[in-house]
Protein backbone atom coordinates (compact mmCIF):
# COMPACT_ATOMS: atom_id res chain seq x y z
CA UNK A 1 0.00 0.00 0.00
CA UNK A 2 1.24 3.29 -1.04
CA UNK A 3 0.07 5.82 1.56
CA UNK A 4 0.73 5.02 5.03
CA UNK A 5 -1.31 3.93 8.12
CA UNK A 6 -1.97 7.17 9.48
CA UNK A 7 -3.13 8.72 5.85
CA UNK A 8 -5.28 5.94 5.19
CA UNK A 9 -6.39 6.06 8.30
CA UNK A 10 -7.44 10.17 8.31
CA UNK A 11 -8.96 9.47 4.81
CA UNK A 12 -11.40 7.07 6.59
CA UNK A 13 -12.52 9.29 9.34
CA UNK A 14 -13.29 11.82 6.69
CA UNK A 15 -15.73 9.85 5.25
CA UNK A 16 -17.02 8.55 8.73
CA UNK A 17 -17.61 12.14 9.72
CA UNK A 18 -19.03 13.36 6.31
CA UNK A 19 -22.25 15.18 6.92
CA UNK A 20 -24.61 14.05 4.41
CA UNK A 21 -22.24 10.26 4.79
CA UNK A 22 -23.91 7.02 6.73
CA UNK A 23 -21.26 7.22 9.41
CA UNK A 24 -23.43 8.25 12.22
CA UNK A 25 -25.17 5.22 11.58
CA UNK A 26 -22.68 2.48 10.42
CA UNK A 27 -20.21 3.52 13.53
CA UNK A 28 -21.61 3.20 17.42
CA UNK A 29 -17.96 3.61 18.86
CA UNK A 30 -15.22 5.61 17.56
CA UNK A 31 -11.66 5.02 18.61
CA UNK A 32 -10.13 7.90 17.50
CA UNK A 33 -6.79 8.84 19.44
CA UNK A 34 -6.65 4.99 20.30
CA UNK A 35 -6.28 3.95 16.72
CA UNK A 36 -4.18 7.20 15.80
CA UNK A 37 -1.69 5.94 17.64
CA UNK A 38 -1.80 2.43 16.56
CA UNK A 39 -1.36 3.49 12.83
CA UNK A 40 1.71 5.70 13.61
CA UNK A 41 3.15 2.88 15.51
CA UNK A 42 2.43 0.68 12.53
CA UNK A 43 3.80 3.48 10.35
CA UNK A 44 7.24 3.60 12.53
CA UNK A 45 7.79 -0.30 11.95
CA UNK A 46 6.81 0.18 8.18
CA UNK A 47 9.69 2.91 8.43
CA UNK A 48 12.34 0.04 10.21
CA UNK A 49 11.26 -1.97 7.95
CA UNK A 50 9.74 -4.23 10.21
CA UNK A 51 5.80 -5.83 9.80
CA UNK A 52 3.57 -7.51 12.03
CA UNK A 53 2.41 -9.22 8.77
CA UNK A 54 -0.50 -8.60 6.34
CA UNK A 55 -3.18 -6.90 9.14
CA UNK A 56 -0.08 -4.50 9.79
CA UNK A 57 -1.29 -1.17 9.70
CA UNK A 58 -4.59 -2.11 8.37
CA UNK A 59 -7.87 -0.05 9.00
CA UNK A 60 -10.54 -2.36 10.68
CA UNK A 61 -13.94 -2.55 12.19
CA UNK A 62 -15.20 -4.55 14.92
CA UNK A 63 -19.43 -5.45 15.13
CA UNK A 64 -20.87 -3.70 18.16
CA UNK A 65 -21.48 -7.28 20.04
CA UNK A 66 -17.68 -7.84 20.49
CA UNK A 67 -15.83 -7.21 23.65
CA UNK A 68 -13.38 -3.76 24.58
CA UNK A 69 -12.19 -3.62 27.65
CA UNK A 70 -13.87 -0.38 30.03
CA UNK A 71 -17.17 -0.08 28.28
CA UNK A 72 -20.50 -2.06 28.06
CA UNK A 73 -21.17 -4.42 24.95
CA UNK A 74 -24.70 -3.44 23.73
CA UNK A 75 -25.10 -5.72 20.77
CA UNK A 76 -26.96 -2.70 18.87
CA UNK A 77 -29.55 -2.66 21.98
CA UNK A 78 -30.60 0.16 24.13
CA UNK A 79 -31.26 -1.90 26.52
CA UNK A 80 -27.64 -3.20 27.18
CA UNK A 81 -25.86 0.71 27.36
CA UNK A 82 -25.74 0.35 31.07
CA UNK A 83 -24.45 -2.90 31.02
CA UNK A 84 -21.24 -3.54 33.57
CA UNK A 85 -18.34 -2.78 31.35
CA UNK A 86 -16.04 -5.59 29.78
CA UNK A 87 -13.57 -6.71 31.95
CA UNK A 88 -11.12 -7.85 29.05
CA UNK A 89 -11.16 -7.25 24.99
CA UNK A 90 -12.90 -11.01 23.20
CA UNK A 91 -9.84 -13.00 22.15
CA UNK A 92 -10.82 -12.03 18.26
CA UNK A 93 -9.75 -7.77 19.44
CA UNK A 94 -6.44 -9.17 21.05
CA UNK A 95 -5.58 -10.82 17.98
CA UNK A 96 -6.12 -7.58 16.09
CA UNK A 97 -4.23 -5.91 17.84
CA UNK A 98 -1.37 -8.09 17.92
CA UNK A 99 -1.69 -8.31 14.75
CA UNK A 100 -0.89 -4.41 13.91
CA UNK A 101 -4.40 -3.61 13.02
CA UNK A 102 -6.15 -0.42 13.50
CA UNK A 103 -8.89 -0.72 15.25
CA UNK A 104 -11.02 2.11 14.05
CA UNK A 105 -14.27 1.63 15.85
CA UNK A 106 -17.62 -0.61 16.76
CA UNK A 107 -20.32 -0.82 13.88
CA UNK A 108 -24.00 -0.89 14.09
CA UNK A 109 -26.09 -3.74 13.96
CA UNK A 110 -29.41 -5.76 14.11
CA UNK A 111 -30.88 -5.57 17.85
CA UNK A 112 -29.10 -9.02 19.26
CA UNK A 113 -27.88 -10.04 15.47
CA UNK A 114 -31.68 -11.69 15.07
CA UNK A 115 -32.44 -10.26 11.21
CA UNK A 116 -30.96 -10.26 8.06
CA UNK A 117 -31.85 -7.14 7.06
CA UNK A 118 -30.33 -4.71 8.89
CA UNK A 119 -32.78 -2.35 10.26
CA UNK A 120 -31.89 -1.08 13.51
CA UNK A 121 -35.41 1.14 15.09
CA UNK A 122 -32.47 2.98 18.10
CA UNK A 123 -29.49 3.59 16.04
CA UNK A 124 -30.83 4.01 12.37
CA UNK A 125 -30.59 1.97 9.39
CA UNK A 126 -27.40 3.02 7.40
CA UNK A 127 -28.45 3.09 3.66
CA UNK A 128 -27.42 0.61 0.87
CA UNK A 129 -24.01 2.23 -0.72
CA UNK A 130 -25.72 1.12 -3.90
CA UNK A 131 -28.87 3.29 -3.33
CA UNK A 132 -29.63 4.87 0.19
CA UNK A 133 -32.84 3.98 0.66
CA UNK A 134 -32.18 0.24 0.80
CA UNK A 135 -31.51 -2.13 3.23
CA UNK A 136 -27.82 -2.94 3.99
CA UNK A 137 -28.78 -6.39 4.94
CA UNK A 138 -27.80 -8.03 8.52
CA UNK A 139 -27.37 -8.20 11.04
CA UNK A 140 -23.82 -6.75 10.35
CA UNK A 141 -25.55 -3.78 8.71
CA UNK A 142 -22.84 -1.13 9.69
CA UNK A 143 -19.90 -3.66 9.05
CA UNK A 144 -20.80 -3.84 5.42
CA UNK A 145 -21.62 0.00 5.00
CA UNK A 146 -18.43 0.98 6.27
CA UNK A 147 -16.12 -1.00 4.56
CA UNK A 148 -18.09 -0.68 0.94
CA UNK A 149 -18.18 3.60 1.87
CA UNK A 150 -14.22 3.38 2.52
CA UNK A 151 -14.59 4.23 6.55
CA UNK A 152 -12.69 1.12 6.92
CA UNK A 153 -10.47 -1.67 4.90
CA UNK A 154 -11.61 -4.52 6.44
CA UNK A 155 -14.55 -5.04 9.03
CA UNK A 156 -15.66 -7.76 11.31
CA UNK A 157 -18.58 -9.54 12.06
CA UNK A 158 -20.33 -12.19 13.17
CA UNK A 159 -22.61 -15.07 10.84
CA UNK A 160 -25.46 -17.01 12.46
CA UNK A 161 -27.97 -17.39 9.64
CA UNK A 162 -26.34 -15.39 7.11
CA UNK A 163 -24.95 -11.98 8.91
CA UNK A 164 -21.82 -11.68 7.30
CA UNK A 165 -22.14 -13.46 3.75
CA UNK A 166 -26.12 -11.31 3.63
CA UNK A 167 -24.68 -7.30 3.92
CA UNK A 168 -21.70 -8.90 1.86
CA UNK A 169 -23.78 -9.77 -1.05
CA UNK A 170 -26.51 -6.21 -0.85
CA UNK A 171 -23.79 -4.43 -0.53
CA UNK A 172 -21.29 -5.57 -3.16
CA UNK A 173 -18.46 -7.11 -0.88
CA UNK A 174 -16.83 -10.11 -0.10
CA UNK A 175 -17.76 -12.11 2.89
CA UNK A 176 -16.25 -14.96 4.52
CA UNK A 177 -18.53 -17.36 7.03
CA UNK A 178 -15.83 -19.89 8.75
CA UNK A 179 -16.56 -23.48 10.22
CA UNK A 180 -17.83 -22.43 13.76
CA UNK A 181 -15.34 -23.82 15.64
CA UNK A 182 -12.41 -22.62 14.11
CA UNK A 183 -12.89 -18.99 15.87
CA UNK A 184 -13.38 -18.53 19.23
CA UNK A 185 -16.59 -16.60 20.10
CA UNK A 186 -16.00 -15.87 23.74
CA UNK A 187 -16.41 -12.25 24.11
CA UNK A 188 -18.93 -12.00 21.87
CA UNK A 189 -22.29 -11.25 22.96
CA UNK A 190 -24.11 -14.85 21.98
CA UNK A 191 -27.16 -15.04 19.80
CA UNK A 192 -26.94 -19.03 19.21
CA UNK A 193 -24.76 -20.67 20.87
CA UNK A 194 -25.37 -23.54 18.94
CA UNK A 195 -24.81 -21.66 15.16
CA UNK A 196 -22.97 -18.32 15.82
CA UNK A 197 -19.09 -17.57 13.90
CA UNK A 198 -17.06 -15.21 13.42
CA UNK A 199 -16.06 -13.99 10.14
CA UNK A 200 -14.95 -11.28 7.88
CA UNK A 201 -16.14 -8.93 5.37
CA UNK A 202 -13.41 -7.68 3.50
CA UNK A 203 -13.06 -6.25 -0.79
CA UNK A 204 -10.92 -9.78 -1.41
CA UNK A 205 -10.60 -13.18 -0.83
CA UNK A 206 -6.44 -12.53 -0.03
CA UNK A 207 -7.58 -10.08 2.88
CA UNK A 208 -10.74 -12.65 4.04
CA UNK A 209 -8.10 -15.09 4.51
CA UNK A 210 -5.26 -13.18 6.53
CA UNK A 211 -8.07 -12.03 8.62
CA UNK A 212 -9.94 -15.37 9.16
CA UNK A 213 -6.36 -16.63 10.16
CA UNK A 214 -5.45 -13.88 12.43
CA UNK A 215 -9.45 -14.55 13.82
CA UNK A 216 -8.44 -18.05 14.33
CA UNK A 217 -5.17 -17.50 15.79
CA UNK A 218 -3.29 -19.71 13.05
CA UNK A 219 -0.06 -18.85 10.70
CA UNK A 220 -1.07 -16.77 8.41
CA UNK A 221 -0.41 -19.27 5.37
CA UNK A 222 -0.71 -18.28 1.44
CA UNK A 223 -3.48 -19.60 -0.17
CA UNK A 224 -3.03 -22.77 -2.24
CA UNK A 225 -3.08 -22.03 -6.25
CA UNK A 226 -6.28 -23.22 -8.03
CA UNK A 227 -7.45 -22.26 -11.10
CA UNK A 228 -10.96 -22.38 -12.25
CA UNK A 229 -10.66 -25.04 -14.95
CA UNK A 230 -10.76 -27.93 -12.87
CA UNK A 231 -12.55 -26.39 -9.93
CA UNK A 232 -15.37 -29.27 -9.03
CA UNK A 233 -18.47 -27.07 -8.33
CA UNK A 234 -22.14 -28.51 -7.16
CA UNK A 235 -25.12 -26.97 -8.36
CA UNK A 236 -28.16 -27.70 -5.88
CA UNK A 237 -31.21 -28.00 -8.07
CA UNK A 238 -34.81 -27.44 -6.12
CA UNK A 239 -35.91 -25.15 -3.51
CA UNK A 240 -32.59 -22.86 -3.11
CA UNK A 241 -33.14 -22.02 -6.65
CA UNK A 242 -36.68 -21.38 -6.88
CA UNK A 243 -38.67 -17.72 -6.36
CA UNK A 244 -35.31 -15.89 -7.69
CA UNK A 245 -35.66 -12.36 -8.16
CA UNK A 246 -35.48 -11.73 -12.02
CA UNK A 247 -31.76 -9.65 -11.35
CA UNK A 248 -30.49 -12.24 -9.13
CA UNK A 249 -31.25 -15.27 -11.60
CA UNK A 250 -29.63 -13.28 -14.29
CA UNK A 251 -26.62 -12.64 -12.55
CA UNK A 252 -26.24 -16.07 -11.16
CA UNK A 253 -26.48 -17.75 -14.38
CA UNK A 254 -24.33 -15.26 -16.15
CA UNK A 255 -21.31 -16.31 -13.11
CA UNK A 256 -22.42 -19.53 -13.87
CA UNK A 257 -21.66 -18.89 -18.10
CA UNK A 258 -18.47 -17.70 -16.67
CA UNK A 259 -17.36 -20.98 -14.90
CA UNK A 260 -17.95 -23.05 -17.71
CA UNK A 261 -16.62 -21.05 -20.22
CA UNK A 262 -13.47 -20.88 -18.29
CA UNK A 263 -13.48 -24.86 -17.33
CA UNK A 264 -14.98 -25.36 -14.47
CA UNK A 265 -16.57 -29.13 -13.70
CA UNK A 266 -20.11 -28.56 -12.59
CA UNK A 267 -22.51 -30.75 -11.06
CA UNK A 268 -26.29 -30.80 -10.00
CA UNK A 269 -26.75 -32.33 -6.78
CA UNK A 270 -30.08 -33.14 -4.88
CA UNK A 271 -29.99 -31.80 -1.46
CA UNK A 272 -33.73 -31.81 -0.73
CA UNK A 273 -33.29 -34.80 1.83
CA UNK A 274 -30.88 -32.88 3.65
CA UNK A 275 -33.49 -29.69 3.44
CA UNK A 276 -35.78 -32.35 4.71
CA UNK A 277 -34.30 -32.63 7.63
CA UNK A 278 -33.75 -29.25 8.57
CA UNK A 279 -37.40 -28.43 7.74
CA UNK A 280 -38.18 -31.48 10.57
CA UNK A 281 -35.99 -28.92 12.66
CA UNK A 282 -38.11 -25.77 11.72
CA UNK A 283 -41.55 -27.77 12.14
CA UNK A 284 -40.34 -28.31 16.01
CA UNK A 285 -38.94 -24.49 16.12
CA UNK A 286 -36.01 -22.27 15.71
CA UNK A 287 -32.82 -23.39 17.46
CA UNK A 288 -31.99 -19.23 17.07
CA UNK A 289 -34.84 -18.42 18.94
CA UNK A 290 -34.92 -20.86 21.75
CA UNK A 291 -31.12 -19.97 22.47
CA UNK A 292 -31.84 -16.21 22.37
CA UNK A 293 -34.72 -16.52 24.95
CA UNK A 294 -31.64 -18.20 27.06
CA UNK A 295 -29.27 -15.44 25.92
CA UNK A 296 -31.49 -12.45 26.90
CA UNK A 297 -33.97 -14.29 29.50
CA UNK A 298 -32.92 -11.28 31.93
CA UNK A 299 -33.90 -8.04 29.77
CA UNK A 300 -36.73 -9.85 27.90
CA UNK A 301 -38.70 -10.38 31.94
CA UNK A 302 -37.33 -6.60 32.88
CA UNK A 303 -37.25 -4.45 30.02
CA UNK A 304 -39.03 -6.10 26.89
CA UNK A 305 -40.76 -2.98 25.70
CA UNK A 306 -37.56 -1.24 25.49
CA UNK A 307 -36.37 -3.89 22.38
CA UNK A 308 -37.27 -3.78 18.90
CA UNK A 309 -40.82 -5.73 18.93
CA UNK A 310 -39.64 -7.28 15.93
CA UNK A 311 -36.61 -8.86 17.62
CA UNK A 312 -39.10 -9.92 20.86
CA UNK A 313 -41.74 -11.67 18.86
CA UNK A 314 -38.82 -13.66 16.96
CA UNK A 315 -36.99 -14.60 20.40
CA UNK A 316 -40.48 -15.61 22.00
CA UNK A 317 -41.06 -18.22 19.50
CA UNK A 318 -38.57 -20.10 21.10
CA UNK A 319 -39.48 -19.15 24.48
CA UNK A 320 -42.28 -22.26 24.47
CA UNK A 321 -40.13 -24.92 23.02
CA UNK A 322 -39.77 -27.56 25.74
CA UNK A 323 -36.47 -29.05 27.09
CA UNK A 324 -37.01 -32.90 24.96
CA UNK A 325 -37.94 -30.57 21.96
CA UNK A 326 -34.97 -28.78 21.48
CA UNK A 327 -32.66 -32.16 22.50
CA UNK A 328 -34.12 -33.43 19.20
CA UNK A 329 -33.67 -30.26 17.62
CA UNK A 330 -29.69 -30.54 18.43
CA UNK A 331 -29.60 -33.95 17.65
CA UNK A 332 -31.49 -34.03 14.00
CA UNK A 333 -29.85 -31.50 13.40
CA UNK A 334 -26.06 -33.21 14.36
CA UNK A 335 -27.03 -36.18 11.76
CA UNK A 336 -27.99 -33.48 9.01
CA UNK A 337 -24.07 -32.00 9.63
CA UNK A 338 -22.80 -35.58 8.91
CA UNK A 339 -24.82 -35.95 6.15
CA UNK A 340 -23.86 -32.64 4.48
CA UNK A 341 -19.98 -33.42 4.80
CA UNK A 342 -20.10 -36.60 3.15
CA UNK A 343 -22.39 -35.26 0.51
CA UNK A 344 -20.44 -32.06 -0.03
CA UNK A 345 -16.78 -33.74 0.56
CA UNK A 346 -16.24 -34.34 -3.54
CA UNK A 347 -16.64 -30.94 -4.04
CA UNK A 348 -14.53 -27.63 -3.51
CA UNK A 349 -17.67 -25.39 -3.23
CA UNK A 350 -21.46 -25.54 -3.33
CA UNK A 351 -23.11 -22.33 -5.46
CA UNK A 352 -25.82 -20.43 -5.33
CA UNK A 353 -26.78 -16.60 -5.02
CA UNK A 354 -26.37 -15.99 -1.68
CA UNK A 355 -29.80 -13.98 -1.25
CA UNK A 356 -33.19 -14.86 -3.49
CA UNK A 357 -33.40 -11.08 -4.03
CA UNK A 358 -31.81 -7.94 -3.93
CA UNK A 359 -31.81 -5.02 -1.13
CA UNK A 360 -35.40 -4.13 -0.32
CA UNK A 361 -36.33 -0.97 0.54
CA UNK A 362 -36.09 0.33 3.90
CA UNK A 363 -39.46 2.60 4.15
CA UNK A 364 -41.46 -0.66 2.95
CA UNK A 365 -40.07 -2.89 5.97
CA UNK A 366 -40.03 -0.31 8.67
CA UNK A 367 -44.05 -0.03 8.12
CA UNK A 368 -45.09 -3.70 6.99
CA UNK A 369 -44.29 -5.97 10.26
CA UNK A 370 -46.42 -8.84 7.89
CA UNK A 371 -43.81 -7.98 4.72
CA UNK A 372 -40.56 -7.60 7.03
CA UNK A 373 -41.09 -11.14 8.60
CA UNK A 374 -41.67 -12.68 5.48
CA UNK A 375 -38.55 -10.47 3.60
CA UNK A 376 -36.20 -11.75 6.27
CA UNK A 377 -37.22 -15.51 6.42
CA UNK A 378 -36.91 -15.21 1.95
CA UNK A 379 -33.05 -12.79 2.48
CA UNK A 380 -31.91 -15.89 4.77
CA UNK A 381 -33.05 -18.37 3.00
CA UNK A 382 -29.73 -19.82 1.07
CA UNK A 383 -27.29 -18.99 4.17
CA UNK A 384 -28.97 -20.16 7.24
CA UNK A 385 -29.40 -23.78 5.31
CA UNK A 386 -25.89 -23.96 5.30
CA UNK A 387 -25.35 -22.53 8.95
CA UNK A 388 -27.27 -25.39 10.17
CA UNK A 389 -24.76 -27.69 8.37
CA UNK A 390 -22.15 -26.23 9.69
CA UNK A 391 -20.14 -25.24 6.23
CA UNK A 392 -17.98 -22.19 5.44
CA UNK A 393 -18.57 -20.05 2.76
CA UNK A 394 -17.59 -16.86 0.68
CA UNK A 395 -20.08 -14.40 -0.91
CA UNK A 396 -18.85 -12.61 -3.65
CA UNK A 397 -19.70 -9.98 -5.84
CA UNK A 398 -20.93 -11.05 -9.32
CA UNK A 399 -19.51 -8.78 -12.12
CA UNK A 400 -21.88 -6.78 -13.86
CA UNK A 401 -24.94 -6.99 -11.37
CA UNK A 402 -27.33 -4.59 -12.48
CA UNK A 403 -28.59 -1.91 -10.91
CA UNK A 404 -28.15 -3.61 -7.67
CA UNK A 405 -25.48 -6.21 -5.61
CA UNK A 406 -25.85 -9.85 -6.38
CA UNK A 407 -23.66 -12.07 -4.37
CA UNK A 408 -22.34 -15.43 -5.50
CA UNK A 409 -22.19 -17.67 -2.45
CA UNK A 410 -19.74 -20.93 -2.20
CA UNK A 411 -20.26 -23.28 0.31
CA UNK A 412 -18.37 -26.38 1.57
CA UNK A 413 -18.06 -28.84 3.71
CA UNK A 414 -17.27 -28.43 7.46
CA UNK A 415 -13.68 -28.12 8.08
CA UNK A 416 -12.65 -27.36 4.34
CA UNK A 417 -12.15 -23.52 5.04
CA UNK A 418 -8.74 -23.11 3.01
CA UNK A 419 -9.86 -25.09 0.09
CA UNK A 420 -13.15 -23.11 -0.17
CA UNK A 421 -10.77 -19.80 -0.03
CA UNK A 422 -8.47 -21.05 -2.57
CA UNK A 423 -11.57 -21.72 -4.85
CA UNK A 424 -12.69 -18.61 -3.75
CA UNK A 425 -9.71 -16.76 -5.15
CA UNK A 426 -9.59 -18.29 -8.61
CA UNK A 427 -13.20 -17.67 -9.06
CA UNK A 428 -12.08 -13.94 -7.76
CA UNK A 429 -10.07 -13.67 -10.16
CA UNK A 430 -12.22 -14.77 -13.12
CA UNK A 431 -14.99 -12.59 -12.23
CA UNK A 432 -12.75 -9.14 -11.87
CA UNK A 433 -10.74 -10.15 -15.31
């Protein structure tokens, strides 16, 4: 990078602080002197020619349900701002920081992370960098915003349906979604404890992997070289690809024009049976919602009219589902996992647009409570299927969308993070040639 830390990191203040810019609503926290200093210390090792490694200097942003040490974590809730403070920073900020990064503030969210569309009723809604008065998609609303505006270089947030790889794909970024268990989540105020990860949305696949390793605490290891002739892609056929908006199916099938042209091996697989199975999970509830009403049991008795209604109604759903229920909730759902990584295992990714549709407008889901619950449950859709089967997964952005951001989404099999990053990159590169 040409400019140093410290310009970089003025530049993106300038645009956080523009008047007539979405700052005020992507940012909740601003670190100002803190990361001031951490870019001129970056800048002074750049200068002794000595690097931290690729996160070095670099300007990120943290999801407002993350821990910093001396101040509550409100997890884009009113009700949590007089929380008791954070003893420690989550294990995720350490590893920023020892990583070099610049740490430039906490981003606005969905209330508790429960929607993937990003309206937020306390904070505001920051607009759709591709036209203001649309969603940003969630619940990492303000992560996405800021890094597609420039107020950051990389931002992080958190995926439990679809929160990372869903603002990636509205708003025309890449978005990584790790294996759960790869990244610890402690510090990190819990929506599922059962589904929730920690991932990165970033403007490349390069950068979504040094930060998913950094995440992880792992050697930060270049990605292996594929190329897309050879990639083995699967195609799911049936529900995933049905009720497309007319933009979205054009865009996927052009990337898909793309692949072929350029070699890739695709294949249609079935995966109804496993969507079977997770539909025998929906029929007994939502494993989201009965965790949440675990998560938040304290402020939903004391202070429930102080929440987004939207957010309540969701989290009571769960609140009835009895102790035997959500056992076999867990446990279905384990078999479907096994299922999914044997099915998926010949493959390097599973495609399909990451959303059905592209960024609603805002106005038209902050009146309709009827058209926002049925919005959400059609944006999450593709993701939180693969959530449930615990795979990783990029969204990226499919040249030439039109008017809007489509996302490509590639999913695979628990536990084959790198190779899905390394097919990720090749595909990357196809798509911005």
């Amino acid at each position: 990078m040409a400019s140093s830390s410290r310009d970089r990191l003025e530049a993106a203040l300038q645009r956080i602080n523009e008047p007539k810019g979405e700052g005020s609503r992507a940012f909740r926290q601003l670190y100002v002197e803190e990361a001031r200093a951490a870019a001129d210390a970056a800048d002074q090792r750049a200068r002794f020619g000595h690097s931290l490694g690729p996160l070095d200097g670099r300007i990120v942003s943290i999801k407002d349900l993350f821990d910093v040490a001396g101040e509550p974590t409100t997890g884009g809730a009113k009700v949590y701002e007089n929380a008791a403070p954070a003893k420690a920073d989550a294990p995720i900020v350490q590893r920023l920081r020892a990583a070099g990064a610049v740490i430039v503030g906490k981003t606005n969210m969905t209330e508790f992370a429960f929607s993937g569309i990003g309206i937020n009723p306390h904070y505001g809604t920051p607009g759709n960098p591709a036209d203001r008065s649309r969603v940003p998609g969630g619940s990492s609303s303000g992560a996405a915003v800021a890094l597609a505006d420039g107020m950051c270089e990389i931002s992080i947030g958190s995926d439990t349906g679809g929160s990372v790889r869903v603002p990636a794909a509205f708003c025309g970024v890449t978005g990584f979604k790790p294996t759960q268990n790869r990244i610890s989540r402690k510090g990190a105020m819990a929506l599922s404890l059962t589904l929730d990860s920690v991932g990165p949305l970033t403007k490349s696949v390069a950068d979504a992997a040094a930060t998913d390793a950094v995440l992880a605490g792992q050697p930060i290891q270049p990605l292996a070289r594929r190329e897309v002739a050879g990639l083995r892609l699967a195609l799911p056929r049936g529900r995933l690809l049905d009720g497309l908006d007319t933009s979205v199916e054009t865009a996927f099938d052009h990337a898909i024009s793309l692949l072929k042209k350029a070699g890739a091996w695709l294949a249609e697989i079935d995966i109804e049976p496993l969507l079977d199975d997770l539909d025998r999970i929906h029929a007994i509830g939502s494993i989201s919602a009965v965790e949440a009403a675990y998560v938040h049991r304290e402020v939903l008795a004391k202070a429930a009219n102080q929440i987004d209604q939207r957010v309540v109604r969701r989290i009571q759903s769960g609140s009835g589902v009895s102790g035997a229920d959500y056992v076999r909730m867990i446990e279905i759902r384990r078999a479907a996992v096994e299922k999914a990584a044997e099915q998926f295992a010949p493959y390097d990714a599973i495609v399909l647009p990451t959303t059905a549709l592209v960024a609603p407008v805002i106005a038209e889901l902050a009146q309709d409570d009827e058209l926002f619950a049925r919005v959400n449950l059609r944006v999450l859709r593709n993701t939180t299927a693969f959530n449930l089967l615990d795979c990783c997964g990029l969204s990226l952005p499919i040249p030439g969308a039109s008017p809007l951001p489509v996302g490509f989404m590639m999913m695979g099999a628990r536990s084959t993070d790198a190779n899905v990053l390394a097919a990720g990159a090749a595909v990357e590169k196809l798509f911005r040639h």
